[in-house]
Protein backbone atom coordinates (compact mmCIF):
# COMPACT_ATOMS: atom_id res chain seq x y z
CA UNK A 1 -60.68 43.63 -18.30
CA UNK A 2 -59.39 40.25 -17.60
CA UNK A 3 -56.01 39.68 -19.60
CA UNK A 4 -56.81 37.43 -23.12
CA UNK A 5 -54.84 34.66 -21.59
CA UNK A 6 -56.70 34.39 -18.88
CA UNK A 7 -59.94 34.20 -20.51
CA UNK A 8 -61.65 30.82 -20.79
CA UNK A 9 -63.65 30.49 -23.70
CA UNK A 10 -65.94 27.74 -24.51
CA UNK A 11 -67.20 27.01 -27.98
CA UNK A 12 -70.24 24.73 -28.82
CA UNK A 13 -70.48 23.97 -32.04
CA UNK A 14 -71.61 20.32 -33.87
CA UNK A 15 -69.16 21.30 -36.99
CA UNK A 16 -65.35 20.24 -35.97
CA UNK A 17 -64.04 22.41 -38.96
CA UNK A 18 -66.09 25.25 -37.52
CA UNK A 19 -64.57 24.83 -34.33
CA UNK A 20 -61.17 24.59 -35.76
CA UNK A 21 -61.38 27.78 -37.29
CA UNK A 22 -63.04 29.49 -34.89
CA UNK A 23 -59.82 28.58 -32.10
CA UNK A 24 -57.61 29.41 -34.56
CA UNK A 25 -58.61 32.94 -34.67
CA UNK A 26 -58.39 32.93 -31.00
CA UNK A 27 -55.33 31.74 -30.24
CA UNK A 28 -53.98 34.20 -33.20
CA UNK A 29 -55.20 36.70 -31.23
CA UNK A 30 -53.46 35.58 -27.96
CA UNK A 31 -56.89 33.72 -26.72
CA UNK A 32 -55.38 30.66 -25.15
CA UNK A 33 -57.74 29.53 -22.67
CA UNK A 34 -60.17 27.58 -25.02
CA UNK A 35 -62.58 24.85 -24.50
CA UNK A 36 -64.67 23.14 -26.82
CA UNK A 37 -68.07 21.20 -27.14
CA UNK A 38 -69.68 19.48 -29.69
CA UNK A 39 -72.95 17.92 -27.97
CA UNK A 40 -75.17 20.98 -26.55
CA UNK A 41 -76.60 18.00 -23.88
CA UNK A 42 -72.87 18.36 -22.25
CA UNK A 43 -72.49 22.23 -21.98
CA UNK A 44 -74.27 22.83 -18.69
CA UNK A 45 -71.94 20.19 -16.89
CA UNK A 46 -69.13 21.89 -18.25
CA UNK A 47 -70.42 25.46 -17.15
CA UNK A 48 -70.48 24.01 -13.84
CA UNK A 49 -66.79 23.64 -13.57
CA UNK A 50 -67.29 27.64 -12.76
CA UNK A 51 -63.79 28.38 -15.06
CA UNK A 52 -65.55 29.60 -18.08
CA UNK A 53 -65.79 33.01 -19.27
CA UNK A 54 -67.62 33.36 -22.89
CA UNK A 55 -69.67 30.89 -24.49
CA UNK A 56 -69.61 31.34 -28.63
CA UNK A 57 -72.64 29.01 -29.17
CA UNK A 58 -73.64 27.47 -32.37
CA UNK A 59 -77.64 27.42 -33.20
CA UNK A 60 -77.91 24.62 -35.84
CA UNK A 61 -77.53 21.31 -33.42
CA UNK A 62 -78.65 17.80 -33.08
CA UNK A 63 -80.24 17.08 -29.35
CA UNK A 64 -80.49 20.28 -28.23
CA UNK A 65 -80.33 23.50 -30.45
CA UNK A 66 -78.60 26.72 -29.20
CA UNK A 67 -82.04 28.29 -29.31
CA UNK A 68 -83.25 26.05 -26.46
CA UNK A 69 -80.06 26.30 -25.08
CA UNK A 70 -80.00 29.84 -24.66
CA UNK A 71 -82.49 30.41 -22.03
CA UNK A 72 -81.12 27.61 -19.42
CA UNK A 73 -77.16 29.28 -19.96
CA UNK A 74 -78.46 33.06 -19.16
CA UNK A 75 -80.52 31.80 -16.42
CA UNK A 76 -78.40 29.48 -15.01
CA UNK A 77 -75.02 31.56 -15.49
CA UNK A 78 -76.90 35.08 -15.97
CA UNK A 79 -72.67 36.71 -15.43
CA UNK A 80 -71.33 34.75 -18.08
CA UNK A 81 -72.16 36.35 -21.81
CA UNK A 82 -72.84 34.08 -24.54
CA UNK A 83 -72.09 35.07 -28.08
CA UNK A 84 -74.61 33.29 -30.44
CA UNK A 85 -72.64 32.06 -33.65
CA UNK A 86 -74.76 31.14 -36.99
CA UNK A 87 -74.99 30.60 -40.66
CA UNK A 88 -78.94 31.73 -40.16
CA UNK A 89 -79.72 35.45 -41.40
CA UNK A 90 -83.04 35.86 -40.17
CA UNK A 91 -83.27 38.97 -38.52
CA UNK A 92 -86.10 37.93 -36.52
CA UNK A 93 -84.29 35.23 -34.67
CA UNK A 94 -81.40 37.29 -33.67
CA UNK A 95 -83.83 39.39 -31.70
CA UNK A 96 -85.07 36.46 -30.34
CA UNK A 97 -81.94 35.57 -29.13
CA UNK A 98 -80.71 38.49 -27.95
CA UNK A 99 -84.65 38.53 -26.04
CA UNK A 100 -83.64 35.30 -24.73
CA UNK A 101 -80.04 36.68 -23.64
CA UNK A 102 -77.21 36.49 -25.91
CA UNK A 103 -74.64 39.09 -25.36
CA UNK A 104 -74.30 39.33 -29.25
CA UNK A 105 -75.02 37.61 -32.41
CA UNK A 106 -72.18 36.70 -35.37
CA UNK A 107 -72.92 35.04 -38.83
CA UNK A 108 -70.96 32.55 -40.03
CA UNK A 109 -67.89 32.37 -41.53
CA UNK A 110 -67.00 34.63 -38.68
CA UNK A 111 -64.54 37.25 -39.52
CA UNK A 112 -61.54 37.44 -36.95
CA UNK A 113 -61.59 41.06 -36.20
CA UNK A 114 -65.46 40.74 -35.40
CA UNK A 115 -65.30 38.04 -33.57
CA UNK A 116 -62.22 39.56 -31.65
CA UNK A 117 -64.26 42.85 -31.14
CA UNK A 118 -67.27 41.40 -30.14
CA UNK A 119 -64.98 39.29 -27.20
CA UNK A 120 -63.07 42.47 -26.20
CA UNK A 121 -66.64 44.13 -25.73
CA UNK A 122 -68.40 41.35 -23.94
CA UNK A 123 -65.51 41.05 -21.19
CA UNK A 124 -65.07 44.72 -21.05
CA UNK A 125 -68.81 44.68 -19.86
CA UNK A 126 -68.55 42.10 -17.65
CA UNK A 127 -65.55 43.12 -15.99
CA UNK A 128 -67.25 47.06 -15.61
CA UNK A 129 -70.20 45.41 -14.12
CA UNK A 130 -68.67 43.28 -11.64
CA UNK A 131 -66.63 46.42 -10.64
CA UNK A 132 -69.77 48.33 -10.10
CA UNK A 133 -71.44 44.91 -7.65
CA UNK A 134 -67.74 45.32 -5.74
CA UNK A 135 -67.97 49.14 -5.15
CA UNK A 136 -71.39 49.33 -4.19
CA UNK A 137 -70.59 46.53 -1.81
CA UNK A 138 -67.43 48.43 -0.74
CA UNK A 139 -69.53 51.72 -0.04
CA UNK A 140 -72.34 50.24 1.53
CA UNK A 141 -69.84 48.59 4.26
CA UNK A 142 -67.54 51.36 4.06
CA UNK A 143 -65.13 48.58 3.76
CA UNK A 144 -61.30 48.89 2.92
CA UNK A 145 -59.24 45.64 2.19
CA UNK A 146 -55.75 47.00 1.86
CA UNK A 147 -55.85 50.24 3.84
CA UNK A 148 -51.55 49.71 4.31
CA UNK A 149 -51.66 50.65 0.53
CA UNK A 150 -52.69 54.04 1.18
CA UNK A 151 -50.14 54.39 4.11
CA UNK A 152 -48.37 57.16 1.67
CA UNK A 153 -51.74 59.32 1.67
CA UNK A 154 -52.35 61.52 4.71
CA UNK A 155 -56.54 62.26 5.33
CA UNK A 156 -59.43 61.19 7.58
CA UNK A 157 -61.77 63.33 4.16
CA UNK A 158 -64.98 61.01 3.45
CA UNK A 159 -64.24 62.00 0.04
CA UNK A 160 -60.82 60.50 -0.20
CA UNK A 161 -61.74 57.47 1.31
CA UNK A 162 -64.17 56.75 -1.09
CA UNK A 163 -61.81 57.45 -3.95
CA UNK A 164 -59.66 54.42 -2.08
CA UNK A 165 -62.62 52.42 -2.07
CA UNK A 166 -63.07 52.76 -5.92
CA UNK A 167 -59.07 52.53 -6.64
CA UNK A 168 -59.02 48.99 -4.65
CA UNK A 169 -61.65 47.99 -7.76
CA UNK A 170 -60.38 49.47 -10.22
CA UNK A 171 -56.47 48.32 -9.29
CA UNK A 172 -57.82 44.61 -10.33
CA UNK A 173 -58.52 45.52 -13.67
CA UNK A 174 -56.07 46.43 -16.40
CA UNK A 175 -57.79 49.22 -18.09
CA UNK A 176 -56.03 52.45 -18.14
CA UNK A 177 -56.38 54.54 -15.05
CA UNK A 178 -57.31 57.84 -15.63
CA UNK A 179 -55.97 60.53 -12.39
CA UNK A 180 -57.53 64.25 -12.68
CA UNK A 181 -56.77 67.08 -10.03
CA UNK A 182 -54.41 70.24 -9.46
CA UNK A 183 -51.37 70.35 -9.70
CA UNK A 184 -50.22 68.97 -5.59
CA UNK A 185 -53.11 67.39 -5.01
CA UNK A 186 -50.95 63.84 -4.96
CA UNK A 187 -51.82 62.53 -8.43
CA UNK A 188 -48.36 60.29 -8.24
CA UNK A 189 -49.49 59.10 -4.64
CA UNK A 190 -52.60 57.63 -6.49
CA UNK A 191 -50.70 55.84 -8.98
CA UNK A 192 -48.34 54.23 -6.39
CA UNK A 193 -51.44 53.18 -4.41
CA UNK A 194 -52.76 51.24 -7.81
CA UNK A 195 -49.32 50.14 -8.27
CA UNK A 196 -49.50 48.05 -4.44
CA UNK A 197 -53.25 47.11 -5.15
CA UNK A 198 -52.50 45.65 -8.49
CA UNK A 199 -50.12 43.28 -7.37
CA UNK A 200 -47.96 43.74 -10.24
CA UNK A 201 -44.51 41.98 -10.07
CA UNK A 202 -42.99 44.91 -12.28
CA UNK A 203 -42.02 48.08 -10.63
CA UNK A 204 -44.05 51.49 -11.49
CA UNK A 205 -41.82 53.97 -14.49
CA UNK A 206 -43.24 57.56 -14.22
CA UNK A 207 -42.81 59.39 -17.39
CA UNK A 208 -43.51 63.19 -17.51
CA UNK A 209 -44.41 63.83 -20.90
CA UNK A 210 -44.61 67.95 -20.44
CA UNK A 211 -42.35 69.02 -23.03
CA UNK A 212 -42.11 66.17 -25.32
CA UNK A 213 -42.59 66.46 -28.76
CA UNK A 214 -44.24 63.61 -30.67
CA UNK A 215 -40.54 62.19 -31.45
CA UNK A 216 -39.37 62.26 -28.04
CA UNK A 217 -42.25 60.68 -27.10
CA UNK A 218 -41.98 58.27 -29.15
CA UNK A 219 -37.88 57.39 -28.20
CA UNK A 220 -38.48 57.73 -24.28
CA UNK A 221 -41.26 55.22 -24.36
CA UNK A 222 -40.48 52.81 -27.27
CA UNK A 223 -37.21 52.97 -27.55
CA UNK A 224 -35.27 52.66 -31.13
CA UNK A 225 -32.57 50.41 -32.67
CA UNK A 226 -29.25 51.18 -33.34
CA UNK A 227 -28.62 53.43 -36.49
CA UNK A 228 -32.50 54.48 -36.70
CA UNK A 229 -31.36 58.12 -36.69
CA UNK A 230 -28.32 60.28 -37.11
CA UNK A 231 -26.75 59.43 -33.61
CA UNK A 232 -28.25 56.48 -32.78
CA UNK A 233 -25.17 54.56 -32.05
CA UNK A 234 -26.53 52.55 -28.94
CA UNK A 235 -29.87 50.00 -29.10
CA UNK A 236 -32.33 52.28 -26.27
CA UNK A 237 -34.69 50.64 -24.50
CA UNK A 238 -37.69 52.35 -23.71
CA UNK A 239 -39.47 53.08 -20.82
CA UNK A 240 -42.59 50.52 -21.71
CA UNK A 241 -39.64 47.50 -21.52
CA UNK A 242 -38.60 48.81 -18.24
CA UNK A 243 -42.00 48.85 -17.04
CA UNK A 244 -42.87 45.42 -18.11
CA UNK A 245 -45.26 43.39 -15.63
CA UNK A 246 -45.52 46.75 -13.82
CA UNK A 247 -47.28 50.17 -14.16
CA UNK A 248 -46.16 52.92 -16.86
CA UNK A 249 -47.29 56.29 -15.25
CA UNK A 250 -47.61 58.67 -18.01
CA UNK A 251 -48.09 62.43 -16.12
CA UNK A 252 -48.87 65.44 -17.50
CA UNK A 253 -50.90 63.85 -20.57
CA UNK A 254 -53.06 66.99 -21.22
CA UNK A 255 -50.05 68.58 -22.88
CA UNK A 256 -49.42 65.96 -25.56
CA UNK A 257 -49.00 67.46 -28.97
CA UNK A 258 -51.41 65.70 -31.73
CA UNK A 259 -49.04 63.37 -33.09
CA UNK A 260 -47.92 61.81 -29.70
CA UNK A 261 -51.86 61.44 -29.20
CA UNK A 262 -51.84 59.06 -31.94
CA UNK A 263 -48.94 57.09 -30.67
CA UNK A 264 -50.21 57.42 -27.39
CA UNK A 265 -54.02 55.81 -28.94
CA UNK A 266 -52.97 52.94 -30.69
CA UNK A 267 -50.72 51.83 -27.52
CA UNK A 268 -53.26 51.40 -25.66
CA UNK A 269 -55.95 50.22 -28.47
CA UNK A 270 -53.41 47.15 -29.72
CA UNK A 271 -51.45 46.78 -26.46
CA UNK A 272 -48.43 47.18 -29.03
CA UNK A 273 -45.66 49.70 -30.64
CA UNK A 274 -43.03 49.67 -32.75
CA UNK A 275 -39.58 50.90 -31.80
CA UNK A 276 -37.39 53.12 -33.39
CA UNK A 277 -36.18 52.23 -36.96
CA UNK A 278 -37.51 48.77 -36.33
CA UNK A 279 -40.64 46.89 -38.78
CA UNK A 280 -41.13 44.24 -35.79
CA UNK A 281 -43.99 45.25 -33.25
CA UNK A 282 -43.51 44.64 -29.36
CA UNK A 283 -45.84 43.82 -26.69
CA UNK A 284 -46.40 46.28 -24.04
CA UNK A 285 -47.39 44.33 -20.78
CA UNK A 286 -47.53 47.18 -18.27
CA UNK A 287 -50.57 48.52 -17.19
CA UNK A 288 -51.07 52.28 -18.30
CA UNK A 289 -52.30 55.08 -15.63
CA UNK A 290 -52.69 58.48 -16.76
CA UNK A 291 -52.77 61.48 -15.19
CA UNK A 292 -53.41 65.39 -15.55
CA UNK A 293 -53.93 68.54 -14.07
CA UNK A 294 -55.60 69.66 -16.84
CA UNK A 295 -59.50 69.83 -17.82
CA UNK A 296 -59.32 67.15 -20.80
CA UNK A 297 -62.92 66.95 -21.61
CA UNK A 298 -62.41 71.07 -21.79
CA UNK A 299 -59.30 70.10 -24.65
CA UNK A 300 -61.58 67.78 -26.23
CA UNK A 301 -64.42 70.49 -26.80
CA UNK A 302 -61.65 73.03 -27.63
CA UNK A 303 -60.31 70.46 -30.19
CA UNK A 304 -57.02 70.26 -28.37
CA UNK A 305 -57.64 66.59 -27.46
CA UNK A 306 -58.67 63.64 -28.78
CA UNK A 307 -62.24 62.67 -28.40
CA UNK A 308 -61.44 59.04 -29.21
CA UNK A 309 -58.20 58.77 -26.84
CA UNK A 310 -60.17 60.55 -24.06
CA UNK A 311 -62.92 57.71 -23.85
CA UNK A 312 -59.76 55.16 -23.72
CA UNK A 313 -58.33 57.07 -21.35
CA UNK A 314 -61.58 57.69 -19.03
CA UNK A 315 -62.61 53.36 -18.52
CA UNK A 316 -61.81 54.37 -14.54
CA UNK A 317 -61.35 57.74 -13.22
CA UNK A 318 -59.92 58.74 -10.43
CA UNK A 319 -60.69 62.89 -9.75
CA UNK A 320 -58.77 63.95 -6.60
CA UNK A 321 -60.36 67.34 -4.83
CA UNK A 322 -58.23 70.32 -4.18
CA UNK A 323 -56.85 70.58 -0.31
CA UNK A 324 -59.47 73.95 0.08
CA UNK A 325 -62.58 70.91 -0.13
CA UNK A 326 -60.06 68.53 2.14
CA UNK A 327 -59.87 71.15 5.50
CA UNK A 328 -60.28 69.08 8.21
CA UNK A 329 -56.76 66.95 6.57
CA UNK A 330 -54.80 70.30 7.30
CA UNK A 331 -53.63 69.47 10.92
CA UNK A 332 -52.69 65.79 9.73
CA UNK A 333 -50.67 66.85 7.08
CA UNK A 334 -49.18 69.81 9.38
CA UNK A 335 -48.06 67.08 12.03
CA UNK A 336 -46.58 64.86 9.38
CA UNK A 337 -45.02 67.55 7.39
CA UNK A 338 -43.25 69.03 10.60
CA UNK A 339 -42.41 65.28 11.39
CA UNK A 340 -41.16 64.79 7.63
CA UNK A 341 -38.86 67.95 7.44
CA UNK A 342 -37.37 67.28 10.71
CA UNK A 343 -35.83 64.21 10.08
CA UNK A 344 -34.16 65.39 7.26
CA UNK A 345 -32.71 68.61 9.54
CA UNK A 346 -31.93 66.20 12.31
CA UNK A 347 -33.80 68.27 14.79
CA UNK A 348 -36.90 67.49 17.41
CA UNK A 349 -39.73 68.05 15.62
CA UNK A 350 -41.09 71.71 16.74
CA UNK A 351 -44.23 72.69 18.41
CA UNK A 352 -46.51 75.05 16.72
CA UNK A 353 -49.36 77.97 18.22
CA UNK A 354 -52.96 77.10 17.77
CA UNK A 355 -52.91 80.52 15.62
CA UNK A 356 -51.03 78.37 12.81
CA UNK A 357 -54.39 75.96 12.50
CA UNK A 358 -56.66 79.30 12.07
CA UNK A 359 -54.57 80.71 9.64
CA UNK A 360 -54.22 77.66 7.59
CA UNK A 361 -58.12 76.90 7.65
CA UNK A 362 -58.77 80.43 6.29
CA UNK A 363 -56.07 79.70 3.15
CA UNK A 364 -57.17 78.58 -0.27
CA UNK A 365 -54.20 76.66 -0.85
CA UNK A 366 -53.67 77.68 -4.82
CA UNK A 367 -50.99 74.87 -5.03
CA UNK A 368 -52.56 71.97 -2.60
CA UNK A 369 -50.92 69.96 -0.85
CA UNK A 370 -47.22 70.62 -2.37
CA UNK A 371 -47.87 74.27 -1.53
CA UNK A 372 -48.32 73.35 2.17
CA UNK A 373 -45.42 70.99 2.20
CA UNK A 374 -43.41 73.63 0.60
CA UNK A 375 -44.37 76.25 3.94
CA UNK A 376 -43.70 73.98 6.29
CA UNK A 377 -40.27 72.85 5.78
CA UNK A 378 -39.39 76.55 5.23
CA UNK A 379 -40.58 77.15 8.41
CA UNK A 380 -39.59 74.40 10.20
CA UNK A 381 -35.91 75.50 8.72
CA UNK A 382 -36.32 78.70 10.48
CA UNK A 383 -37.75 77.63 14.36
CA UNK A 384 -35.81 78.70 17.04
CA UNK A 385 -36.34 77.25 20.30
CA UNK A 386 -38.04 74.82 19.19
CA UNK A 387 -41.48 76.94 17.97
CA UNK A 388 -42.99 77.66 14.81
CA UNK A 389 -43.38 81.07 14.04
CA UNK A 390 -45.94 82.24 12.07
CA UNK A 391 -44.67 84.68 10.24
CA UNK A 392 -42.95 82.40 7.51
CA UNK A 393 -46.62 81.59 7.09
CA UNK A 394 -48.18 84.65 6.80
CA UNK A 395 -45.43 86.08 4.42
CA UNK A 396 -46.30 83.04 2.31
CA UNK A 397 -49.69 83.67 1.57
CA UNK A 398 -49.07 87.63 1.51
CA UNK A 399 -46.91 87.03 -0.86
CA UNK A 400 -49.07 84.15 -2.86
CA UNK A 401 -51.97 86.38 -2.93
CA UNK A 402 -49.83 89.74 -4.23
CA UNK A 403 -49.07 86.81 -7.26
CA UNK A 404 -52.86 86.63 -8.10
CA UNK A 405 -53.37 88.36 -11.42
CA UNK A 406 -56.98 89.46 -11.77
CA UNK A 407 -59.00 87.82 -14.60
CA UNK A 408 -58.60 89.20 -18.23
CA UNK A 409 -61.59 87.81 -20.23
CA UNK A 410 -64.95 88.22 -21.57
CA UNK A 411 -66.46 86.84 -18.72
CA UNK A 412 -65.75 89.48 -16.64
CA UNK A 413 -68.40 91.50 -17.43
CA UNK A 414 -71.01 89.16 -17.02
CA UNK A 415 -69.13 88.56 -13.20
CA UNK A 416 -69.60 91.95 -12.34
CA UNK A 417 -72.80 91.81 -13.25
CA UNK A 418 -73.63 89.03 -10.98
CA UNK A 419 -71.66 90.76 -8.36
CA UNK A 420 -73.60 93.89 -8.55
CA UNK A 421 -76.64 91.62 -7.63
CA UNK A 422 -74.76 89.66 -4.84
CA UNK A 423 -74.27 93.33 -3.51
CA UNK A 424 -77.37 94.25 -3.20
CA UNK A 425 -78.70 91.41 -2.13
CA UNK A 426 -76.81 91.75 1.07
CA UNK A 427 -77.20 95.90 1.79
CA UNK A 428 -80.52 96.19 -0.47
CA UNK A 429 -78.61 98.79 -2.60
CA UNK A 430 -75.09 99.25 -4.27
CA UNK A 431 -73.29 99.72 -1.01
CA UNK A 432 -70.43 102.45 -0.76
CA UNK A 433 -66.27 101.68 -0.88
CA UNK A 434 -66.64 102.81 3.01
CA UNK A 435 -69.53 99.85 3.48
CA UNK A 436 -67.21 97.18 1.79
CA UNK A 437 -64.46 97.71 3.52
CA UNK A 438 -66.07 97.50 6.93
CA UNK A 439 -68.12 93.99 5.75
CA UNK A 440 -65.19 92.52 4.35
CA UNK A 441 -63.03 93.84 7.77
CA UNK A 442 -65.96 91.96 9.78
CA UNK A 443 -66.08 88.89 7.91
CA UNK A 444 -62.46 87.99 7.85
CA UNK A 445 -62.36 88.41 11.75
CA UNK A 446 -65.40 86.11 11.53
CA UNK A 447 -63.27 83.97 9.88
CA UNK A 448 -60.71 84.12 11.75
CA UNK A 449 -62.22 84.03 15.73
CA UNK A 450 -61.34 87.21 16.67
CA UNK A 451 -57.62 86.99 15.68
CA UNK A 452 -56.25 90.20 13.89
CA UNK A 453 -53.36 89.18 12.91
CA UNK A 454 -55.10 86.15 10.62
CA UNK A 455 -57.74 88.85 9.75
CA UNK A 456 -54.62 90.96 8.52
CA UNK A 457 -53.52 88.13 6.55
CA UNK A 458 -56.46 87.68 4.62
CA UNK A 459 -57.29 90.82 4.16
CA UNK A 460 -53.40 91.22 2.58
CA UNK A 461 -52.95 94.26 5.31
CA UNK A 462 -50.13 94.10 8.15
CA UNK A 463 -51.27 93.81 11.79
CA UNK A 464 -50.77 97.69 12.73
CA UNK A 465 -52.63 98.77 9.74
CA UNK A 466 -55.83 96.86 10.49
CA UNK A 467 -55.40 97.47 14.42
CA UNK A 468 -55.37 101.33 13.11
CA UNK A 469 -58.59 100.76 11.33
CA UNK A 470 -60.59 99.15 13.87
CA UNK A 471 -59.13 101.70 16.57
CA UNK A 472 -60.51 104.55 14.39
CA UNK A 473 -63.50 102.54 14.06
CA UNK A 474 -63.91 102.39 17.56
CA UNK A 475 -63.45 106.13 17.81
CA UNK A 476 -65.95 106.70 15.31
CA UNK A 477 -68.55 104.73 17.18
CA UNK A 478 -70.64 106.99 18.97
């Protein structure tokens, strides 16, 4: 939403005491940018100036009423709203009006936090609706204005590059940003990226907030005065001053406790907080992005979340895909990975086998991107002559997979029910332990081209065991 300062706001109204009033509960609620209009006949020339953003338009004029009025403004300037304003209470013309385009419809005296609502809601809905005109035109021309401000983010995945599409939108704006995904999927990446886009002076502040209780929330973020608590010999700033003009990345946000969700709530409702033993509010002027690597709709239905700080939260969401739906970025992020971890040994960057590519593709990658990171510069720490070896790799996922616990819920039953049908759907009965084995051998050297030693890997056998089973099998073969 454009910032309240920014906002131009014309008001047309015959009454100079109404018009009075009315700016003063604007500019009391940090409304600055305000025009004003007494003779309707003069409002289209002034709309023509292109710098105006609301109209709050009077009905009861001389010349030309607001109801005639109406019509010519929504045609004319069909992207600016126009708030009708009136002492009338007939029901019957509101819905004319509202017919005949007004955004919304007030009765005089105007109360401030209406009026104030009813502005926050109008440019909220312009703003999302001019952000959906800009992404369809971005996806249609699969366009990119800033790609340099995803320099950080390794792919060539349709997916992602739509998700930079939306985030060069949404960066304008200064609604929260809401980042979803697993944990090493590059949810702090993101939030950089918005940072560049957003051209914020201020620098980005990443907060984890795993751990914090609602009073530690509280002190990292707003800070306190001196002498607020036991201890408190030193004035703390928090970390919503040091992000000022900037971004405050708050990770992690799934695990606040009910109290911090509060805190958290009105933040971002009023754009204000109150520090530590202190009765004065302060301004927060950093835009908020969010992330988690939790399901917070599932919270909110298990009444572990707020519903009301979820739909604050989820203006612009930006849901990053695990690295299992992003395959064909493996050998990307294998070159630059290699490239990164051997400039911090010193070394020439070492080659790898084409087996390595095979053996990644076949991987589910349980901790994304971070995971594979993690691989490489072990194995890059142990090349010799210059080679990859894959056995740092295979150990890795042997020993990732020998980590999987198997499921311990209710809905197991109903999976091996569905599995029993998946069975014999394939054999056209419930096939023997003998018949699984052998499909399962088949299909991960389908999987894997031919190679046995990926087969092994996926299978969670060594190389000399499975060799030993198809060699039997191959004895067995008449």
């Amino acid at each position: 939403m454009p910032s309240k300062s920014s906002s131009r706001i014309l008001i047309v109204d015959d009454d100079p005491n109404a018009i009075k009033a009315t700016s003063a509960i604007l500019k009391k609620n940090s409304f600055s940018e305000i025009e004003t209009e007494t003779d309707s006949r003069k409002v289209l020339d002034k709309m023509s100036t292109g710098l105006i953003n609301v109209v709050l338009l009077d009905l009861s004029m001389p010349y030309l009423n607001g109801v005639d009025l109406l019509p010519h403004l929504h045609q004319s300037y069909p992207l600016v709203p126009v708030i009708v304003i009136t002492s009338n209470k007939d029901i019957k013309q509101a819905v004319e009006c509202m017919k005949l385009g007004a955004a919304d419809f007030l009765l005089k005296p105007v109360e401030g936090e209406l009026l104030v609502t009813a502005l926050h809601k109008v440019l909220e809905r312009k703003e999302l609706s001019k952000q959906v005109s800009a992404l369809r035109e971005h996806l249609i021309n699969d366009q990119l204005n800033h790609p340099d401000a995803f320099a950080e983010i390794v792919t060539r995945n349709r997916k992602m590059r739509s998700i930079f599409q939306y985030m060069e939108i949404v960066s304008a704006s200064s609604q929260v940003v809401l980042i979803t995904g697993e944990s090493g999927t590059g949810k702090e990446l993101v939030a950089r990226a918005i940072h560049r886009l957003s051209g914020c002076h201020g620098k980005l502040v990443p907060v984890n907030l795993a751990g914090l209780d609602a009073t530690m929330f509280s002190d990292t973020l707003f800070g306190h005065k001196r002498g607020a608590f036991t201890g408190a010999e030193q004035i703390r700033e928090g970390l919503i001053v040091k992000a000022e003009g900037g971004v405050l990345f708050l990770d992690e946000i799934g695990d606040l406790s009910e109290a911090a969700q509060i805190r958290l709530l009105r933040l971002i409702q009023e754009r204000e907080f109150y520090p530590g033993g202190s009765d004065n509010t302060c301004k927060c002027n950093a835009r908020i992005i969010c992330a988690s690597n939790k399901d917070i709709k599932g919270l909110v239905a298990a009444g572990k979340f707020r519903n009301d700080l979820y739909h604050r939260l989820n203006v612009h969401h930006v849901s990053l895909p695990p690295l299992r739906e992003r395959k064909e970025d493996i050998p990307l992020l294998l070159d630059h990975f290699i490239g990164l971890a051997a400039q911090n040994m010193g070394i020439k960057p070492p080659s790898y086998p084409n087996e390595l590519l095979e053996l990644l593709a076949v991987y589910h990658f349980p901790g994304n991107i971070r995971e594979l990171q993690g691989m490489v510069f072990d194995a890059v720490a142990r090349s010799k002559a210059g080679m990859l070896s894959l056995e740092p790799f295979r150990h890795f996922i042997a020993a990732e997979k020998n980590n999987i616990q198997p499921p311990r819920t209710n809905a197991v039953v109903a999976d091996q029910q569905a599995m029993h049908g998946k069975l014999e759907e394939i054999w056209g009965y419930f096939p023997t332990l003998h018949e699984v084995n052998e499909f399962l051998i088949d299909t991960a050297l389908s999987a894997a081209k031919g190679n046995q030693g990926i087969a092994a890997t996926m299978l969670g056998l060594k190389r000399p065991t499975l060799n030993k089973r198809l060699k039997e099998r191959k004895k067995q073969t008449p």
